[in-house]
PDB file of N, CA and C in Angstrom:
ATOM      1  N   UNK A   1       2.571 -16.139   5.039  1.00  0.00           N
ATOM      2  CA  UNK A   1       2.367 -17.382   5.744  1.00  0.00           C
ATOM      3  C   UNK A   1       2.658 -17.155   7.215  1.00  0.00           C
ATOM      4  N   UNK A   2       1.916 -18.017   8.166  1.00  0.00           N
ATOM      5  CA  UNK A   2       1.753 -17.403   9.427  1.00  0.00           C
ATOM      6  C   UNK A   2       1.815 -19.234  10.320  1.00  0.00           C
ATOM      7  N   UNK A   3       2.925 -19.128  11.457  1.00  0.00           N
ATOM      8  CA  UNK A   3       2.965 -20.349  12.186  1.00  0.00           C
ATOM      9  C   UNK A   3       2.775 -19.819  13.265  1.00  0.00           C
ATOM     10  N   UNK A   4       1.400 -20.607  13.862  1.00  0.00           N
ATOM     11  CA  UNK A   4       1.756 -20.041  15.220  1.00  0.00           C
ATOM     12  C   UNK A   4       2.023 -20.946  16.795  1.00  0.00           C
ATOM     13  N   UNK A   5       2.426 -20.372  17.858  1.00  0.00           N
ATOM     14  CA  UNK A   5       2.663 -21.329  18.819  1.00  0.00           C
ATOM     15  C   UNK A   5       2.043 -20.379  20.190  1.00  0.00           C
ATOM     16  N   UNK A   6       2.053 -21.349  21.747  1.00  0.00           N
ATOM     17  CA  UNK A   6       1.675 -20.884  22.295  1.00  0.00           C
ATOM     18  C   UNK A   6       2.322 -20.650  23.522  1.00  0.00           C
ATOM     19  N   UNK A   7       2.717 -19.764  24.357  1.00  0.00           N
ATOM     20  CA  UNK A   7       3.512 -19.503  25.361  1.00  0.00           C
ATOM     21  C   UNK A   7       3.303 -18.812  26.810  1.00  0.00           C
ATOM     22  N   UNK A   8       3.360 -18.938  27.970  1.00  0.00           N
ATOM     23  CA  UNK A   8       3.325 -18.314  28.613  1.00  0.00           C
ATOM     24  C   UNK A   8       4.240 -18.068  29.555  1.00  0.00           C
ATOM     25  N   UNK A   9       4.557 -16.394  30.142  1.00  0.00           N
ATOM     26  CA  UNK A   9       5.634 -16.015  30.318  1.00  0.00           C
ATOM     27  C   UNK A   9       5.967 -16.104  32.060  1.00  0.00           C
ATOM     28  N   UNK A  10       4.941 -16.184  32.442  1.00  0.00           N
ATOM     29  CA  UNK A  10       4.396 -15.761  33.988  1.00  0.00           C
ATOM     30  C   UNK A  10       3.291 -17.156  34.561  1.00  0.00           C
ATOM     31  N   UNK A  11       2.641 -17.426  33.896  1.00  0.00           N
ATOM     32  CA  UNK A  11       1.782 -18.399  33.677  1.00  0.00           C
ATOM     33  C   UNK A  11       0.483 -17.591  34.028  1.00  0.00           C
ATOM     34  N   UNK A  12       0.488 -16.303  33.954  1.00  0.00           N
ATOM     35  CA  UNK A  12      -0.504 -15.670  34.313  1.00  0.00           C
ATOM     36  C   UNK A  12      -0.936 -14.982  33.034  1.00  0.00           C
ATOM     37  N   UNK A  13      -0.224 -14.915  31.810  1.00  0.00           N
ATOM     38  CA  UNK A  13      -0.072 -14.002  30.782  1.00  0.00           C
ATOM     39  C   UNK A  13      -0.349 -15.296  29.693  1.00  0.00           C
ATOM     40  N   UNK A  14      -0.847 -15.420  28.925  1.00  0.00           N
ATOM     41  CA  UNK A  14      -0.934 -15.970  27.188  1.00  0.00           C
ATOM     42  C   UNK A  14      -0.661 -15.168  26.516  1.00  0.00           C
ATOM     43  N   UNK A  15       0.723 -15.668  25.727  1.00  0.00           N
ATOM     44  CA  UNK A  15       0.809 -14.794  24.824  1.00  0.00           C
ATOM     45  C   UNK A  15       0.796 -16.294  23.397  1.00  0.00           C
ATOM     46  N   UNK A  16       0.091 -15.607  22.310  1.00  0.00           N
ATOM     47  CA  UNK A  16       0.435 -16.504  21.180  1.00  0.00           C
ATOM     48  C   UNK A  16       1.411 -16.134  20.337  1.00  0.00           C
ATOM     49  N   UNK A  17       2.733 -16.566  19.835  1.00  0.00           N
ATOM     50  CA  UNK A  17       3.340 -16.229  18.949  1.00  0.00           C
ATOM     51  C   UNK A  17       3.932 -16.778  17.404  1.00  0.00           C
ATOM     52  N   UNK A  18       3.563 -16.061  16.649  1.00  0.00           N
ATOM     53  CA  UNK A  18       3.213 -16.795  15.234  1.00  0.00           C
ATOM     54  C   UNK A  18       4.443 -15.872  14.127  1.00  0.00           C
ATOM     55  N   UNK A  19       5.018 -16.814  13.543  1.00  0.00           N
ATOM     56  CA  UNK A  19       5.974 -16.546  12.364  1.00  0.00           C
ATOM     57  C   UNK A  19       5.488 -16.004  11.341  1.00  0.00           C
ATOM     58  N   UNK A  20       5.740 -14.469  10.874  1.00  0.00           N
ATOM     59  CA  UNK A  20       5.316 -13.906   9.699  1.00  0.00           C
ATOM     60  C   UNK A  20       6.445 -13.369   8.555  1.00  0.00           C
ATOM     61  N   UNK A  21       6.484 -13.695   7.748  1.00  0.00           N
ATOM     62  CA  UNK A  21       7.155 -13.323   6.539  1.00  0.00           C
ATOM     63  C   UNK A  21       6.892 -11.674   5.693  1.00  0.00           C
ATOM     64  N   UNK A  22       7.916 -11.321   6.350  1.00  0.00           N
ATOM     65  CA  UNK A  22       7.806  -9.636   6.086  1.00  0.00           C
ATOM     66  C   UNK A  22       8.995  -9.127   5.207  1.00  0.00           C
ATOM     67  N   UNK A  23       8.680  -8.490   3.699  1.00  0.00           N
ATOM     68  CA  UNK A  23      10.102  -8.626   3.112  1.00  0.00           C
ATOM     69  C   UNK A  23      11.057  -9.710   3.450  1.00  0.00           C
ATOM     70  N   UNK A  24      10.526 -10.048   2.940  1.00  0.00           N
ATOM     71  CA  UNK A  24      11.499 -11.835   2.638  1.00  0.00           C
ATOM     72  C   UNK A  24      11.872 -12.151   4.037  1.00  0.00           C
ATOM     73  N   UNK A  25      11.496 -12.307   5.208  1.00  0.00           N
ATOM     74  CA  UNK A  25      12.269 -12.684   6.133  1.00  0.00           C
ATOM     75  C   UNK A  25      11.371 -12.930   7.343  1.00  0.00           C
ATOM     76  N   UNK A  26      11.831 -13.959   7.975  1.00  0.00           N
ATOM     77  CA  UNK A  26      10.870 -14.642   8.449  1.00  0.00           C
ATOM     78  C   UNK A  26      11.001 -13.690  10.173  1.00  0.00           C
ATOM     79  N   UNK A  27       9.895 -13.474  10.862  1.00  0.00           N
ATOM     80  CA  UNK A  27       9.868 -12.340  12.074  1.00  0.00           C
ATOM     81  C   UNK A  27       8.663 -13.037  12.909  1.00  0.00           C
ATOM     82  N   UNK A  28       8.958 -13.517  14.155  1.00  0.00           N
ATOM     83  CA  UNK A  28       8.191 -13.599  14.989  1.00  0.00           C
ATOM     84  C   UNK A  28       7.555 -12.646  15.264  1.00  0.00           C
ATOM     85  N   UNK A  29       6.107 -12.861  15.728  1.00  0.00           N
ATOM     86  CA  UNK A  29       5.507 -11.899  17.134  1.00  0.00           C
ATOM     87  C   UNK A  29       4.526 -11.889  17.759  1.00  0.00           C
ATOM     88  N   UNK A  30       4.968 -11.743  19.441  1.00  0.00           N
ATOM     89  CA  UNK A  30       4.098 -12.660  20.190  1.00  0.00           C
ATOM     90  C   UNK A  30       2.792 -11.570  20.755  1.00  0.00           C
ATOM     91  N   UNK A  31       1.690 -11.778  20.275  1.00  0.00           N
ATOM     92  CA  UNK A  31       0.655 -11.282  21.047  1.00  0.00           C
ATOM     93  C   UNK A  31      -0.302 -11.756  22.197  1.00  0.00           C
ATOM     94  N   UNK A  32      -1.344 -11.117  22.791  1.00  0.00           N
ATOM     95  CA  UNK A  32      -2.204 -11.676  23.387  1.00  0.00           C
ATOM     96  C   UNK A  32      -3.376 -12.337  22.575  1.00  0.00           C
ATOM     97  N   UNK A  33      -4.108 -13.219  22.556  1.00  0.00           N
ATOM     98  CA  UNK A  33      -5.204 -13.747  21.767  1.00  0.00           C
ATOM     99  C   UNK A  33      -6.108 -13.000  21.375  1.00  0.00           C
ATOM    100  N   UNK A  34      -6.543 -12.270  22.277  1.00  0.00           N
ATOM    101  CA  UNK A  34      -7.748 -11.008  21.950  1.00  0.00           C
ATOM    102  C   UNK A  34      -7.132 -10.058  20.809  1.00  0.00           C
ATOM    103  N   UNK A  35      -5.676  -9.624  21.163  1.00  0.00           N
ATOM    104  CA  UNK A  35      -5.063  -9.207  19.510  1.00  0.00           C
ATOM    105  C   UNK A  35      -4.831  -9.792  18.569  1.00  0.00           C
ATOM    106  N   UNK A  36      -4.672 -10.701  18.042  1.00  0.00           N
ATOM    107  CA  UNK A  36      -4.675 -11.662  17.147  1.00  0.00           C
ATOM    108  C   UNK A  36      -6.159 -11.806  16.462  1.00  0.00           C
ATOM    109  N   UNK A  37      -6.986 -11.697  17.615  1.00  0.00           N
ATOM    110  CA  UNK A  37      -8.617 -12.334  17.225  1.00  0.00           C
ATOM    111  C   UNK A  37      -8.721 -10.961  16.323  1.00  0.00           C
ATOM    112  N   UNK A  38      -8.806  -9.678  16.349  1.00  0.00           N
ATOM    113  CA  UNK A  38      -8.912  -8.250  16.001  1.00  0.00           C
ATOM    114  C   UNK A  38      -8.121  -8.348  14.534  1.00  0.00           C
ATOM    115  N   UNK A  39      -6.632  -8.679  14.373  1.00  0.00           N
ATOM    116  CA  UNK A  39      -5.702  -8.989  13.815  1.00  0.00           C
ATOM    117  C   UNK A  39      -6.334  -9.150  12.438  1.00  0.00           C
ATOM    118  N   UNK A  40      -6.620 -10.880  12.957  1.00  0.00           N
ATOM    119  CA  UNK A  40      -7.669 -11.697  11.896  1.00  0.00           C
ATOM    120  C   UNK A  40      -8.923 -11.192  10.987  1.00  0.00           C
ATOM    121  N   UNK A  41      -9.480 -10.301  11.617  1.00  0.00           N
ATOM    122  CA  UNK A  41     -10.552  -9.449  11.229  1.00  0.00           C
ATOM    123  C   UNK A  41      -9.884  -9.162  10.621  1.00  0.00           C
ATOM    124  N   UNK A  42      -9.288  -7.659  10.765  1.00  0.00           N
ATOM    125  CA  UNK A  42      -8.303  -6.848   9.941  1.00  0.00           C
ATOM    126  C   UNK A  42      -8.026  -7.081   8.537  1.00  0.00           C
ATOM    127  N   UNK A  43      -7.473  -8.562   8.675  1.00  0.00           N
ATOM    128  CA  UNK A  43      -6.892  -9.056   7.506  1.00  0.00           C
ATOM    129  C   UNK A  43      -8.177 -10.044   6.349  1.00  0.00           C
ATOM    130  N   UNK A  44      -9.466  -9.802   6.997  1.00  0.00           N
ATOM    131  CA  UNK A  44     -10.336 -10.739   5.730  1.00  0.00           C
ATOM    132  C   UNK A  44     -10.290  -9.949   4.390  1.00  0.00           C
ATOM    133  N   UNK A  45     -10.056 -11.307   3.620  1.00  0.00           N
ATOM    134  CA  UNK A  45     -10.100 -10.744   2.497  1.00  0.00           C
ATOM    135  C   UNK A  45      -8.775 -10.312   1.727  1.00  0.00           C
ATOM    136  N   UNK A  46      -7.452 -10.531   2.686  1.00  0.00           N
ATOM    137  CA  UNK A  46      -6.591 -10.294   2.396  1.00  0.00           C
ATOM    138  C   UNK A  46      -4.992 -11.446   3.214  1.00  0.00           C
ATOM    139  N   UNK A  47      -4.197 -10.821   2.872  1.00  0.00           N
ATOM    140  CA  UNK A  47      -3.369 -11.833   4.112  1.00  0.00           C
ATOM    141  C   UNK A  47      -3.007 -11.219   4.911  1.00  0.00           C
ATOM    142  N   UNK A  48      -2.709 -12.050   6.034  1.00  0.00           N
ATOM    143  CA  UNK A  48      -2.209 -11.758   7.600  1.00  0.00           C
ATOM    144  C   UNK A  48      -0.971 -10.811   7.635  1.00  0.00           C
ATOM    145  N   UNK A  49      -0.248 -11.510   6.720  1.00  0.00           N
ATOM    146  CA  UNK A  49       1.182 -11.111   6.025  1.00  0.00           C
ATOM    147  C   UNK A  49       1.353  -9.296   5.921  1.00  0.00           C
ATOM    148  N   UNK A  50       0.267  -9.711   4.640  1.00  0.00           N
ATOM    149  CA  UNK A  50       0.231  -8.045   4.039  1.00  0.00           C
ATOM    150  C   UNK A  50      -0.227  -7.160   4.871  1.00  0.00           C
ATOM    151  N   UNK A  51      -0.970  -7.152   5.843  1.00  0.00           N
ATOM    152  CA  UNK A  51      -1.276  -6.509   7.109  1.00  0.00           C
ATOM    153  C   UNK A  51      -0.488  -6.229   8.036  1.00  0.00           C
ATOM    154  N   UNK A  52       0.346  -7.030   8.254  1.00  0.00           N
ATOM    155  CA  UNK A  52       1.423  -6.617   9.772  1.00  0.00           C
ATOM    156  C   UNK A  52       2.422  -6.090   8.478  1.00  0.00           C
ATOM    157  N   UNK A  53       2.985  -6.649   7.432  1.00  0.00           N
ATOM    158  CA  UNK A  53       3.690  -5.666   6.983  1.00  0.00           C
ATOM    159  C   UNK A  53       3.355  -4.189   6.358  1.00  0.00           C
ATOM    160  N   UNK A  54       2.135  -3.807   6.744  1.00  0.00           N
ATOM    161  CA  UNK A  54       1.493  -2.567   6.180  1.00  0.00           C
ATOM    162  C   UNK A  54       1.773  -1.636   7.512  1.00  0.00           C
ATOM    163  N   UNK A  55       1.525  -2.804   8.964  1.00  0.00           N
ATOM    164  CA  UNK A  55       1.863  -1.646  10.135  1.00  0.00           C
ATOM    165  C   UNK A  55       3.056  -2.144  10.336  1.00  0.00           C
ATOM    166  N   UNK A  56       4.331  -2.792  10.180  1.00  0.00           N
ATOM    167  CA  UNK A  56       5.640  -2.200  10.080  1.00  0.00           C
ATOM    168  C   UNK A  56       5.987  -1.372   8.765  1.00  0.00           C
ATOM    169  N   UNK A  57       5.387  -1.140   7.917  1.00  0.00           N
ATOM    170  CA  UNK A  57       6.685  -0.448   7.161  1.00  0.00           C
ATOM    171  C   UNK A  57       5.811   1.059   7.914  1.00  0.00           C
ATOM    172  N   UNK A  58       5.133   1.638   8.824  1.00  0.00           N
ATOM    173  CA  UNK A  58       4.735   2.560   9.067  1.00  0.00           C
ATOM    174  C   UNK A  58       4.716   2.924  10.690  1.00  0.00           C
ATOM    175  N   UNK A  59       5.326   1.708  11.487  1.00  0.00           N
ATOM    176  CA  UNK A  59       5.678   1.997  12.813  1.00  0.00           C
ATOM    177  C   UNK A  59       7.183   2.549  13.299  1.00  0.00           C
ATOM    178  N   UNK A  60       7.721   3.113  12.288  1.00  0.00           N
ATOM    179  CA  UNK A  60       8.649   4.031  12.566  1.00  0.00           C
ATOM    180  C   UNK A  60       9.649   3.571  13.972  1.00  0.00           C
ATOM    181  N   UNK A  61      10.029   3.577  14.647  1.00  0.00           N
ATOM    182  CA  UNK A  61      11.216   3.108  15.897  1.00  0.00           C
ATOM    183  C   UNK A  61      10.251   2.050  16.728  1.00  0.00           C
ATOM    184  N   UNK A  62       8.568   2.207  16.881  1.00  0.00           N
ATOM    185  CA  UNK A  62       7.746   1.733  18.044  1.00  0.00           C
ATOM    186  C   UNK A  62       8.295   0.086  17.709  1.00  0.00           C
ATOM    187  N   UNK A  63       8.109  -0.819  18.721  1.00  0.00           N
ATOM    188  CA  UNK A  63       7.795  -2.154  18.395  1.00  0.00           C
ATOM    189  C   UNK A  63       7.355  -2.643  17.746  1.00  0.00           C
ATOM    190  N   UNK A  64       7.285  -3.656  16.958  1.00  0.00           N
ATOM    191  CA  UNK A  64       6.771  -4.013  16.308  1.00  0.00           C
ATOM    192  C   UNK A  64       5.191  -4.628  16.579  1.00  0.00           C
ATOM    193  N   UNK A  65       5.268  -5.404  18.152  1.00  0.00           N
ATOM    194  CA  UNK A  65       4.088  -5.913  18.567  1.00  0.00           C
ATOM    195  C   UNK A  65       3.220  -4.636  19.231  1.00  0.00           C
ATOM    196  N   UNK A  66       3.776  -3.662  19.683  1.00  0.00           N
ATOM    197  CA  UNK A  66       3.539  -2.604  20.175  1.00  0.00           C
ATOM    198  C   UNK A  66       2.599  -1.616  18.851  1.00  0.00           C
ATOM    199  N   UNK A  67       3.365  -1.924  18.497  1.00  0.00           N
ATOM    200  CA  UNK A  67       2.867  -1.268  16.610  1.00  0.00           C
ATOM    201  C   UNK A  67       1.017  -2.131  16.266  1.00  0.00           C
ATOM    202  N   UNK A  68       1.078  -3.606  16.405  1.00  0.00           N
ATOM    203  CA  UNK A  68       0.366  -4.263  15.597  1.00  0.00           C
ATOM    204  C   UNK A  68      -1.064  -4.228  16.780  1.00  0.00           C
ATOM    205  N   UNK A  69      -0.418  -4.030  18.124  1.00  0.00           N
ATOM    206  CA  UNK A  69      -1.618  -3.858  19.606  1.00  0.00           C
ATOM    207  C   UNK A  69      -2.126  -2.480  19.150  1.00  0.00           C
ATOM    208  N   UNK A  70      -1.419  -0.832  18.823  1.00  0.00           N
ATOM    209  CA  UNK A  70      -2.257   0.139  18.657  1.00  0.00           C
ATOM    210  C   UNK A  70      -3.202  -0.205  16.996  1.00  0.00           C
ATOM    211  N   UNK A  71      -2.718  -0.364  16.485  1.00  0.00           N
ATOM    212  CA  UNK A  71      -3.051  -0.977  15.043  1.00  0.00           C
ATOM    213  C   UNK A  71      -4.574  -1.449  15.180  1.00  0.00           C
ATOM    214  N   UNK A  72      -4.795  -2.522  16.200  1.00  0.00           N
ATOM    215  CA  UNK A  72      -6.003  -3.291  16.474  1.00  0.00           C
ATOM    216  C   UNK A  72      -6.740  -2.407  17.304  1.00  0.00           C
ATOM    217  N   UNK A  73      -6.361  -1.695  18.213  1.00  0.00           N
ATOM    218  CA  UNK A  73      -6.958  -1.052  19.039  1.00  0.00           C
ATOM    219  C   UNK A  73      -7.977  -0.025  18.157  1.00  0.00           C
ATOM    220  N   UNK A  74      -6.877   0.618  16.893  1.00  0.00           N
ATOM    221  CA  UNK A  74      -7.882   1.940  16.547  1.00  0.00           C
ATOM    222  C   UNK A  74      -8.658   1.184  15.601  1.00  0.00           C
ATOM    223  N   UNK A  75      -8.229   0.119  14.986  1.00  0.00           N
ATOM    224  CA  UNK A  75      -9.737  -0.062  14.281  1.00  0.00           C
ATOM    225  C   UNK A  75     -11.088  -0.901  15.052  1.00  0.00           C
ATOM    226  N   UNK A  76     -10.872  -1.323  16.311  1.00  0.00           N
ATOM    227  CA  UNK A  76     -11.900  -1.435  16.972  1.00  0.00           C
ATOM    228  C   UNK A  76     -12.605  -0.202  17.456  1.00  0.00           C
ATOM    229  N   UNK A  77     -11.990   0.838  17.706  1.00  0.00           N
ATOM    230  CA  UNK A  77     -12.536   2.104  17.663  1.00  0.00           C
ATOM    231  C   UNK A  77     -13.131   2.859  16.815  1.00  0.00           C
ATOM    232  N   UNK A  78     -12.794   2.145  15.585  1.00  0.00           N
ATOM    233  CA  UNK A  78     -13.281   2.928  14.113  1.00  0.00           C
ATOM    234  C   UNK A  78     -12.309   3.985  13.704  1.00  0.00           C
ATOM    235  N   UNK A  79     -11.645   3.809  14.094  1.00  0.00           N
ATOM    236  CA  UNK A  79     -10.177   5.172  13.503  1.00  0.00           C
ATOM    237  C   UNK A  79      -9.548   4.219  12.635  1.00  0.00           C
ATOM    238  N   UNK A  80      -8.521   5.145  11.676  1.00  0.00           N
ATOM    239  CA  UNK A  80      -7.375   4.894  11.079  1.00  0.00           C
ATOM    240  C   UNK A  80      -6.638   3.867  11.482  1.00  0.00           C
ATOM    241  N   UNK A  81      -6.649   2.539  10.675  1.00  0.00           N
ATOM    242  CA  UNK A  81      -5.342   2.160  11.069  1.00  0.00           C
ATOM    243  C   UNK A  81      -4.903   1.361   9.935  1.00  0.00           C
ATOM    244  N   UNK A  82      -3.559   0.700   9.558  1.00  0.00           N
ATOM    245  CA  UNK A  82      -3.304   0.128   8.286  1.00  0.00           C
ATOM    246  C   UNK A  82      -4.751  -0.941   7.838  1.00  0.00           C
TER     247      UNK A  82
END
């Protein structure tokens, strides 16, 4: 399950940040919209959920949002990614 809200840090920056439930526990994280939009793809057919927890249990020390931005990046590229 996924809540999301909207924020900006600078007023120059949007970031959206949405509540995800990862091993039982509820974890913010704030992206840009264009990642999220990628995100969403990612996840048809499946949940949002099971997706960001597929690239944390495999982002090792990186960030977590840092984790879920390369994540989107390589499958817009067509590479590997959870």
């Amino acid at each position: 399950m996924t809540h999301a809200s909207l924020f900006c840090k600078d007023h120059s920056e949007v970031l959206i940040k949405r509540s995800v439930n990862l091993s039982g526990h509820a974890t913010s994280l704030a992206l840009e919209p264009e990642f999220w939009a990628v995100l969403d793809r990612m996840a048809e057919g499946g949940s949002l959920a099971a997706l960001i927890g597929g690239i944390d249990d495999g982002r090792g020390e990186q960030p977590l949002a840092s984790a879920c931005r390369v994540a989107a990046l390589k499958w817009v590229e067509g590479r590997d990614a959870p």
